[in-house]
N, C-alpha and C. Protein backbone atom coordinates (compact mmCIF):
# COMPACT_ATOMS: atom_id res chain seq x y z
N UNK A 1 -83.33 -75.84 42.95
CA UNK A 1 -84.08 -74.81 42.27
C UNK A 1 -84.77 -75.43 41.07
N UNK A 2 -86.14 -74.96 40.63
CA UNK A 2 -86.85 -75.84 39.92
C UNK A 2 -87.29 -74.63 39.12
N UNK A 3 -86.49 -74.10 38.02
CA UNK A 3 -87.11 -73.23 37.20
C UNK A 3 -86.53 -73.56 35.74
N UNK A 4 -86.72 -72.36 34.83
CA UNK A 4 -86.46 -72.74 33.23
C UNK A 4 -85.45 -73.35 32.80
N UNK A 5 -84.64 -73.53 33.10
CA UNK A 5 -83.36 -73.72 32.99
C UNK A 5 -83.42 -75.41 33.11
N UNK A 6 -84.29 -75.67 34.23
CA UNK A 6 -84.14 -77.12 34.53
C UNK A 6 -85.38 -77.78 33.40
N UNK A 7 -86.13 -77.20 32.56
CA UNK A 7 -86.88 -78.01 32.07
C UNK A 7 -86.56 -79.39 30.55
N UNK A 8 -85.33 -79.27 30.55
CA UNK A 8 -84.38 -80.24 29.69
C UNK A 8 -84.95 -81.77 30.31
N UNK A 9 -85.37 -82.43 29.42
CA UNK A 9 -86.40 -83.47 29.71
C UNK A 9 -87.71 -84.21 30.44
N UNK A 10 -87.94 -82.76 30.40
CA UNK A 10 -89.65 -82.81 31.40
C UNK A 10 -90.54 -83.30 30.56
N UNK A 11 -91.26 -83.86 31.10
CA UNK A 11 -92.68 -84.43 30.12
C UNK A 11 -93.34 -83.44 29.65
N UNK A 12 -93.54 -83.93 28.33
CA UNK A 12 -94.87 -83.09 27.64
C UNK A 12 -94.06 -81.83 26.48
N UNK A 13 -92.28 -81.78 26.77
CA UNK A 13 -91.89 -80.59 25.81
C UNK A 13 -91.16 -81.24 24.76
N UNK A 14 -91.78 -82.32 24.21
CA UNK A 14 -91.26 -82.91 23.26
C UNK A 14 -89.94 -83.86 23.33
N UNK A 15 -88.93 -84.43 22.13
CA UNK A 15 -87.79 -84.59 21.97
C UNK A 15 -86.76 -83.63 22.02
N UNK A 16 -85.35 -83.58 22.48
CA UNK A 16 -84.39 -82.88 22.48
C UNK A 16 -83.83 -83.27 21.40
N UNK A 17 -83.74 -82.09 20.17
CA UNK A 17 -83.15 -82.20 18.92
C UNK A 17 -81.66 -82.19 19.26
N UNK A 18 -80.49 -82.68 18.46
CA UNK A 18 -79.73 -83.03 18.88
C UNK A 18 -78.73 -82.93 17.51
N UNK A 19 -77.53 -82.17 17.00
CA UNK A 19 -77.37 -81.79 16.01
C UNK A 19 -76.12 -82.33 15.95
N UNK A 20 -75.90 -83.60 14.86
CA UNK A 20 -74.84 -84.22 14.75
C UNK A 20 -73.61 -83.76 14.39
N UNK A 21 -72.26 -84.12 15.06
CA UNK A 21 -70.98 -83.67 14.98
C UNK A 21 -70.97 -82.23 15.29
N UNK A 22 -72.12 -81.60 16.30
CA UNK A 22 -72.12 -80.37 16.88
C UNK A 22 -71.46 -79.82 17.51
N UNK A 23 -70.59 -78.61 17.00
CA UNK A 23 -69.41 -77.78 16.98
C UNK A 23 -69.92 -77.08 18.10
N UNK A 24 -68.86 -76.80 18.86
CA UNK A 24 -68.81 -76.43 20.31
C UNK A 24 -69.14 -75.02 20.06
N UNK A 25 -68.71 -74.57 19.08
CA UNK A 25 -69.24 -73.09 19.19
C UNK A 25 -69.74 -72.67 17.83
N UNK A 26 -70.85 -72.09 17.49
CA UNK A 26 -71.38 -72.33 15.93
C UNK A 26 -71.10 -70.46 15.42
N UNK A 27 -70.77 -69.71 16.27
CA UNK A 27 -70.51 -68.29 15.95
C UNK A 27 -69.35 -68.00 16.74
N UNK A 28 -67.96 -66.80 15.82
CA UNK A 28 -66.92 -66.38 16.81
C UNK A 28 -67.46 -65.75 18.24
N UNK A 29 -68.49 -65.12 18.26
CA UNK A 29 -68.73 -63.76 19.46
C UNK A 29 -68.95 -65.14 20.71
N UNK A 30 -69.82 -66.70 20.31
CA UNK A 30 -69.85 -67.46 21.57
C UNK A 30 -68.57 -67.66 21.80
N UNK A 31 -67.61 -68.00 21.26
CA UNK A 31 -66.05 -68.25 21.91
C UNK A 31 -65.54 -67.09 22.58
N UNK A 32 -65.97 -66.07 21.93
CA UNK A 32 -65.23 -65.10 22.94
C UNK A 32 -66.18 -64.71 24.36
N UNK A 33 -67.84 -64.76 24.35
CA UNK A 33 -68.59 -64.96 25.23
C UNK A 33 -68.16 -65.90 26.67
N UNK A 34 -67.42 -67.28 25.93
CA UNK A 34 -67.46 -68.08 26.68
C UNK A 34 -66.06 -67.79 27.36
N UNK A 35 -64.57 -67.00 26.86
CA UNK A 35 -63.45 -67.03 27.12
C UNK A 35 -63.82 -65.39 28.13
N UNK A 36 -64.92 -64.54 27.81
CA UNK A 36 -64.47 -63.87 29.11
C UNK A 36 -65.48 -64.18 29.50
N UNK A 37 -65.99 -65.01 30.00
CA UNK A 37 -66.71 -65.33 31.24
C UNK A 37 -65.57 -66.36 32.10
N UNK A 38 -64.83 -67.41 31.40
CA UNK A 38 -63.32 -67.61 31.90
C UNK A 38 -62.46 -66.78 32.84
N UNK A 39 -62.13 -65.93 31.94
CA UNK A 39 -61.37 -64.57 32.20
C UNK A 39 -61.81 -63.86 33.18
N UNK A 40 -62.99 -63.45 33.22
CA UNK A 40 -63.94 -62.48 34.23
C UNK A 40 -63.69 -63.66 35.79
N UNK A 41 -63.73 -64.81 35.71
CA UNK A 41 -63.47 -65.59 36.73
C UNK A 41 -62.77 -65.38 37.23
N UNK A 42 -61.48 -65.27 37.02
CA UNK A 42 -59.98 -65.33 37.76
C UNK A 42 -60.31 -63.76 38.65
N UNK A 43 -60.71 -63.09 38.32
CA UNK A 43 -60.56 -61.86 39.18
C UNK A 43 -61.19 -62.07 40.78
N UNK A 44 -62.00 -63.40 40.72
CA UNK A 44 -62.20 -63.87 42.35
C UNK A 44 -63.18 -63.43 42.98
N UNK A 45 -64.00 -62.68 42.14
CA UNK A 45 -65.41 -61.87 42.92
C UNK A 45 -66.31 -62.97 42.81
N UNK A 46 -66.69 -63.71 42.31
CA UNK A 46 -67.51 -65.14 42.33
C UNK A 46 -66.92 -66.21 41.97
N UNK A 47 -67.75 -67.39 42.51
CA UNK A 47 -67.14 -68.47 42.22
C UNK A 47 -68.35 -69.29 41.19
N UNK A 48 -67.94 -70.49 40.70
CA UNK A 48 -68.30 -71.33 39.94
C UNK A 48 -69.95 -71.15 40.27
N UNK A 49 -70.37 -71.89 41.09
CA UNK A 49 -71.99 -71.55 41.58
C UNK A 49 -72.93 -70.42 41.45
N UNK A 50 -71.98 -69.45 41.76
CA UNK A 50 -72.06 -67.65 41.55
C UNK A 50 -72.83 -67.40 40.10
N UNK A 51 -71.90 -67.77 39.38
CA UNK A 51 -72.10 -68.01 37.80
C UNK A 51 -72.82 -68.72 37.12
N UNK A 52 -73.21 -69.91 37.87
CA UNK A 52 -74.63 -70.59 37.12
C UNK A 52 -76.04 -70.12 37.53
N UNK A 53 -75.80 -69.64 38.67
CA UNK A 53 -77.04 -68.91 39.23
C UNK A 53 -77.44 -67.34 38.82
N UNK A 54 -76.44 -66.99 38.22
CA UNK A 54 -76.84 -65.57 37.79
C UNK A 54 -77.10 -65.80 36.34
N UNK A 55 -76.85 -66.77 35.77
CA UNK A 55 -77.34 -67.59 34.52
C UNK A 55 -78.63 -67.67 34.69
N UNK A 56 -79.43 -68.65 35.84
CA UNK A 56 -80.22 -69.35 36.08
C UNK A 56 -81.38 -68.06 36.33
N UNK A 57 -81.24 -66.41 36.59
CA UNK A 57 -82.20 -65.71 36.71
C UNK A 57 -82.53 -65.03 35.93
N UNK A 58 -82.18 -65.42 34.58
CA UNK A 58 -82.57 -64.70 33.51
C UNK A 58 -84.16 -65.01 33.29
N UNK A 59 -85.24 -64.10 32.89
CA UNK A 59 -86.26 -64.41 33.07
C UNK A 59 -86.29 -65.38 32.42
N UNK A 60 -87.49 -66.35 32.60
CA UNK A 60 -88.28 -67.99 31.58
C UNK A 60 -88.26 -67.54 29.95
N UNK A 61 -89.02 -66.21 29.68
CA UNK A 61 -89.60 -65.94 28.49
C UNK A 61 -88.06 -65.85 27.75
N UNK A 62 -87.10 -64.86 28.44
CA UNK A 62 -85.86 -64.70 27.69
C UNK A 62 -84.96 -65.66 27.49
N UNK A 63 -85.19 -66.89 28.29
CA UNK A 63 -84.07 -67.50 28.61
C UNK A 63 -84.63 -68.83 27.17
N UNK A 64 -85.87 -69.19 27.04
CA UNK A 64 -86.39 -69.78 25.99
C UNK A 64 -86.14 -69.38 24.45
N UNK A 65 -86.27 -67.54 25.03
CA UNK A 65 -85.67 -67.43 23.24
C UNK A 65 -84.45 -67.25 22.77
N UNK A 66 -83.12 -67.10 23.65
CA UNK A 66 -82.11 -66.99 23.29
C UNK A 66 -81.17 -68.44 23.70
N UNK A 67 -80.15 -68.25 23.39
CA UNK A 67 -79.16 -69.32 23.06
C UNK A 67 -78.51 -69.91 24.22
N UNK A 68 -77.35 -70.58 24.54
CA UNK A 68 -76.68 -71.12 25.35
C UNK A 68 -75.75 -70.26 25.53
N UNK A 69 -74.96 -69.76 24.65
CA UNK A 69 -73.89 -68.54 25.15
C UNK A 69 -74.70 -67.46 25.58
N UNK A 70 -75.79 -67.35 24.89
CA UNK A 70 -76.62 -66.13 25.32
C UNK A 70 -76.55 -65.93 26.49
N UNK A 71 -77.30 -66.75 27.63
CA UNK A 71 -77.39 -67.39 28.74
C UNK A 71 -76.16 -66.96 29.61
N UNK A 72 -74.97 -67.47 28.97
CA UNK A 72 -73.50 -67.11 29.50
C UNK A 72 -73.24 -65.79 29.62
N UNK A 73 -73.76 -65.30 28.52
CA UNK A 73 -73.55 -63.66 28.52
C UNK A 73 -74.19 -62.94 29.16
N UNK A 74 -75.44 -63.55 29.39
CA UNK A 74 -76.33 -62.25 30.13
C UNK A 74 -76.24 -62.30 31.80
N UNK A 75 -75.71 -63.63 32.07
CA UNK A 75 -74.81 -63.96 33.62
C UNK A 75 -73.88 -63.41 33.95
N UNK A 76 -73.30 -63.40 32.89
CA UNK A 76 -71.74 -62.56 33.39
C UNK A 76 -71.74 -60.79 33.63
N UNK A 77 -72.63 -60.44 32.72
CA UNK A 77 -73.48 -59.24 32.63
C UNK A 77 -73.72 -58.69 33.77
N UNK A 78 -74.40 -59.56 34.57
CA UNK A 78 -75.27 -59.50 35.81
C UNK A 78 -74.37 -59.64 36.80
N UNK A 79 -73.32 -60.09 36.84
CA UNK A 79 -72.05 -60.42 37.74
C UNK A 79 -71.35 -59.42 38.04
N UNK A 80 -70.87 -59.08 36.61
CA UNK A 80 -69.88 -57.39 36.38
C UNK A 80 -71.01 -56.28 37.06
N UNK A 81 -72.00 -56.04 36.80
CA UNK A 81 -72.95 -55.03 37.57
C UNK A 81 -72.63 -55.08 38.73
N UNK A 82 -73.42 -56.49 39.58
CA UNK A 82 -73.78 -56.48 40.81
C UNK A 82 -71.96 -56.52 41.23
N UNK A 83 -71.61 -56.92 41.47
CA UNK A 83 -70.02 -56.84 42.08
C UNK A 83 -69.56 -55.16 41.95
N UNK A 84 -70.43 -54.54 40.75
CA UNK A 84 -69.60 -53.13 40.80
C UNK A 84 -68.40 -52.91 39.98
N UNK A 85 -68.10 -53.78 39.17
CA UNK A 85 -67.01 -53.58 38.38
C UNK A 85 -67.37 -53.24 36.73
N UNK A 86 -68.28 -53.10 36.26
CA UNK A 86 -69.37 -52.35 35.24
C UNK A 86 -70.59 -52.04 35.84
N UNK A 87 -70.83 -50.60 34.93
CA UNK A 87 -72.63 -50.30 35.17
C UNK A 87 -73.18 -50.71 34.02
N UNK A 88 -74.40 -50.68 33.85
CA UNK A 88 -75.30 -51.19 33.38
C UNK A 88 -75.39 -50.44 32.14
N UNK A 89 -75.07 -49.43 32.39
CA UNK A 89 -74.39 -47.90 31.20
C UNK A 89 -73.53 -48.46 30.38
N UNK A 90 -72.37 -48.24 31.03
CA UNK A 90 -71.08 -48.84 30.45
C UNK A 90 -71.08 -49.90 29.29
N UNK A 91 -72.13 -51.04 30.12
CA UNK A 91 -72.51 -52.31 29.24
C UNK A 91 -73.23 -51.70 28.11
N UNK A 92 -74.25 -50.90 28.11
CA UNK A 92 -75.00 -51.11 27.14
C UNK A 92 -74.73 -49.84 26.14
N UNK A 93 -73.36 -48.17 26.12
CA UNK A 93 -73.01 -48.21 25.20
C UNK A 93 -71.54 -48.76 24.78
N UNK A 94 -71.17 -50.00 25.26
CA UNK A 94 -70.04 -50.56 24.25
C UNK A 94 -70.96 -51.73 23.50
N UNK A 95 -71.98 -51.91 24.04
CA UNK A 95 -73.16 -52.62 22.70
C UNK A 95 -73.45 -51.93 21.73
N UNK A 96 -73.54 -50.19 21.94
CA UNK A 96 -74.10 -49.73 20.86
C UNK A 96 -72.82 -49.26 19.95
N UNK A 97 -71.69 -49.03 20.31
CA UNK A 97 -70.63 -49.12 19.89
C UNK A 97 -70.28 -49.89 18.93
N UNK A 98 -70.41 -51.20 19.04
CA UNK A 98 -70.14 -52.28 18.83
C UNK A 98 -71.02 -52.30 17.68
N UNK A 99 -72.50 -52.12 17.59
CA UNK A 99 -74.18 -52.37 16.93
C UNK A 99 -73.14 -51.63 15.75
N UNK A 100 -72.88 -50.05 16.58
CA UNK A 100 -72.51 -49.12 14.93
C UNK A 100 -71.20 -49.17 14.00
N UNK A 101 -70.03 -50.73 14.92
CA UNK A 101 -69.22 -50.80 13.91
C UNK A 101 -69.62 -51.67 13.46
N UNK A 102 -69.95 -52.39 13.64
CA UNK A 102 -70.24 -54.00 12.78
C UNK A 102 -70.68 -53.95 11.51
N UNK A 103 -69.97 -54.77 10.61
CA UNK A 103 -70.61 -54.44 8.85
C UNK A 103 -71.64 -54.86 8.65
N UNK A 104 -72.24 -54.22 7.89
CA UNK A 104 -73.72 -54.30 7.15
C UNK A 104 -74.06 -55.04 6.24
């Protein structure tokens, strides 16, 4: 597959900045991003491949402006839907849930 995802050293998009002694996770919410997408695994509805590819269809435009956990999150997102084990509802008010506890 030859889309956004794969453009990490193609000609013409510059140098890959590269941020010394770079901490595996630079915000708490990516560790926990990354531990239930872990977690969400073991339940056996996809496998490893499953999961990079539902990564891999996030549109070009979105997938450029957001992050690497981002990426993780919006896969796993797409996983819990399509399998049927969250709606798309569900997901988006424990976001707003979430939007209206968070401190200001």
């Amino acid at each position: 597959m030859n889309g956004i995802h794969d453009m990490g050293g193609m000609h013409g998009l510059g140098p890959i900045d590269r941020e010394e002694n770079e901490p595996v996770f630079h915000h708490a919410w990516e560790r926990r991003a990354f531990a239930l997408n872990m977690a969400a695994g073991f339940l056996g509805e996809w496998n490893i491949d499953m999961s990079r590819y539902a990564r891999e269809q996030m549109p070009p435009a979105e997938y450029l402006a957001t992050s690497y956990y981002e990426h993780w999150l919006w896969g796993l997102e797409r996983l819990l839907v399509e399998k049927g084990l969250l709606t798309r509802a569900e997901i988006e008010a424990r976001v707003a849930e979430l939007r209206r506890l968070a401190p200001r």
